[in-house]
Each structure stands twice: as C-alpha cells, then as structure tokens.
Protein backbone atom coordinates (compact mmCIF):
# COMPACT_ATOMS: atom_id res chain seq x y z
CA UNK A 1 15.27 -4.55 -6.10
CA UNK A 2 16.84 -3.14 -2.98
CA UNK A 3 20.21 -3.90 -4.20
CA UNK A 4 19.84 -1.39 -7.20
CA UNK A 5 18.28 0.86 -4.26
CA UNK A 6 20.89 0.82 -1.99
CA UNK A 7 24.01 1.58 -4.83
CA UNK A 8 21.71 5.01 -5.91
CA UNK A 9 21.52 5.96 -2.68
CA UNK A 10 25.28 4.48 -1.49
CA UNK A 11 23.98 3.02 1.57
CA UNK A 12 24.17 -0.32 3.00
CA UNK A 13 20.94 -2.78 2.81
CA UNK A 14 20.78 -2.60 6.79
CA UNK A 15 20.51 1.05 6.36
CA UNK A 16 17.97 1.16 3.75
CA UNK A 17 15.91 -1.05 6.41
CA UNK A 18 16.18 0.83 9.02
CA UNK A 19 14.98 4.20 7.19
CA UNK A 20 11.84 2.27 6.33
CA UNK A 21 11.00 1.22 9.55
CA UNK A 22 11.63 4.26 10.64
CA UNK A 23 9.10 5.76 7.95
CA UNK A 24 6.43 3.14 9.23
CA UNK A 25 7.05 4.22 12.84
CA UNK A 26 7.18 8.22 12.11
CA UNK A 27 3.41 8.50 9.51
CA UNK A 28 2.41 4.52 9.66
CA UNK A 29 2.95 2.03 7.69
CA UNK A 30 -0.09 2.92 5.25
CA UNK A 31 2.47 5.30 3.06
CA UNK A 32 2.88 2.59 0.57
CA UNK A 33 -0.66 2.58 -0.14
CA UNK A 34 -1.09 4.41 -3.57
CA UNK A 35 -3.81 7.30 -2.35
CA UNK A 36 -1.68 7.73 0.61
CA UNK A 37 1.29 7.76 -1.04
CA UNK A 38 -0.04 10.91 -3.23
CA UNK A 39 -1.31 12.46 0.11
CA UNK A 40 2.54 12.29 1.01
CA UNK A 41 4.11 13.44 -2.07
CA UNK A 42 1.47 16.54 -2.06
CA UNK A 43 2.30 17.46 1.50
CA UNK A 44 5.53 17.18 0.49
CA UNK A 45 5.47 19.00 -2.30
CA UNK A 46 3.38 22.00 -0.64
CA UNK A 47 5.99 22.08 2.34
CA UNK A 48 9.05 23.13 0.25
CA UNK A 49 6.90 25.34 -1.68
CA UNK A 50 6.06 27.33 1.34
CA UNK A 51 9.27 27.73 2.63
CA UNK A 52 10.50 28.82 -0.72
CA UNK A 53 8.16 31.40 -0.44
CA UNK A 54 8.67 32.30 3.06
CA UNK A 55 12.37 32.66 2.22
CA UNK A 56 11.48 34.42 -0.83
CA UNK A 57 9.31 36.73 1.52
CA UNK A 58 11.82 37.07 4.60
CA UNK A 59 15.13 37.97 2.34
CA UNK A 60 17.23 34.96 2.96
C-alpha cells in the first residue's frame, strides 16, 4: 500500500514515514480513528473556507 502512496505523491517511503510521525507528534496519533478523522477533515475543510472568505472580504 505505501508503495502506490509514495509514486502519487513522488516521494520516497522514508519520507512518507516521516510525515506521519510527524502527524502523530503535531494532533496525536488518534487521527486515524474514523470520528476523529472526520473531526480533521471538517476543521480542515472550515479553515480554507474562511480564508477564502477573508480573502474574498479583504480584496486579495
């Protein structure tokens, strides 16, 4: 599975590794739980939404 991963995003497997610990280390490493995962995506989700808007809002 991470081999097909790591061509899409043309990175090396060490890489790929690293970026998840890094996930676990930056919002724990509960984000692959399904709810949590949807809490994630959400926030996610709102966050560019806002700052659409707030560029929308400021001109840019």
């Amino acid at each position: 599975m991470h081999v097909r991963t790591c061509a899409a995003l043309y990175i090396h497997a060490n890489t790929l590794y690293n970026r998840l610990e890094r996930i676990d280390k930056l919002i724990g490493p509960g984000w692959k739980d399904s709810s949590r995962n949807l809490d994630l995506q959400l926030a996610m989700r709102l966050n560019r939404l806002i700052s659409t808007i707030v560029q929308h809002h400021d001109g840019r």
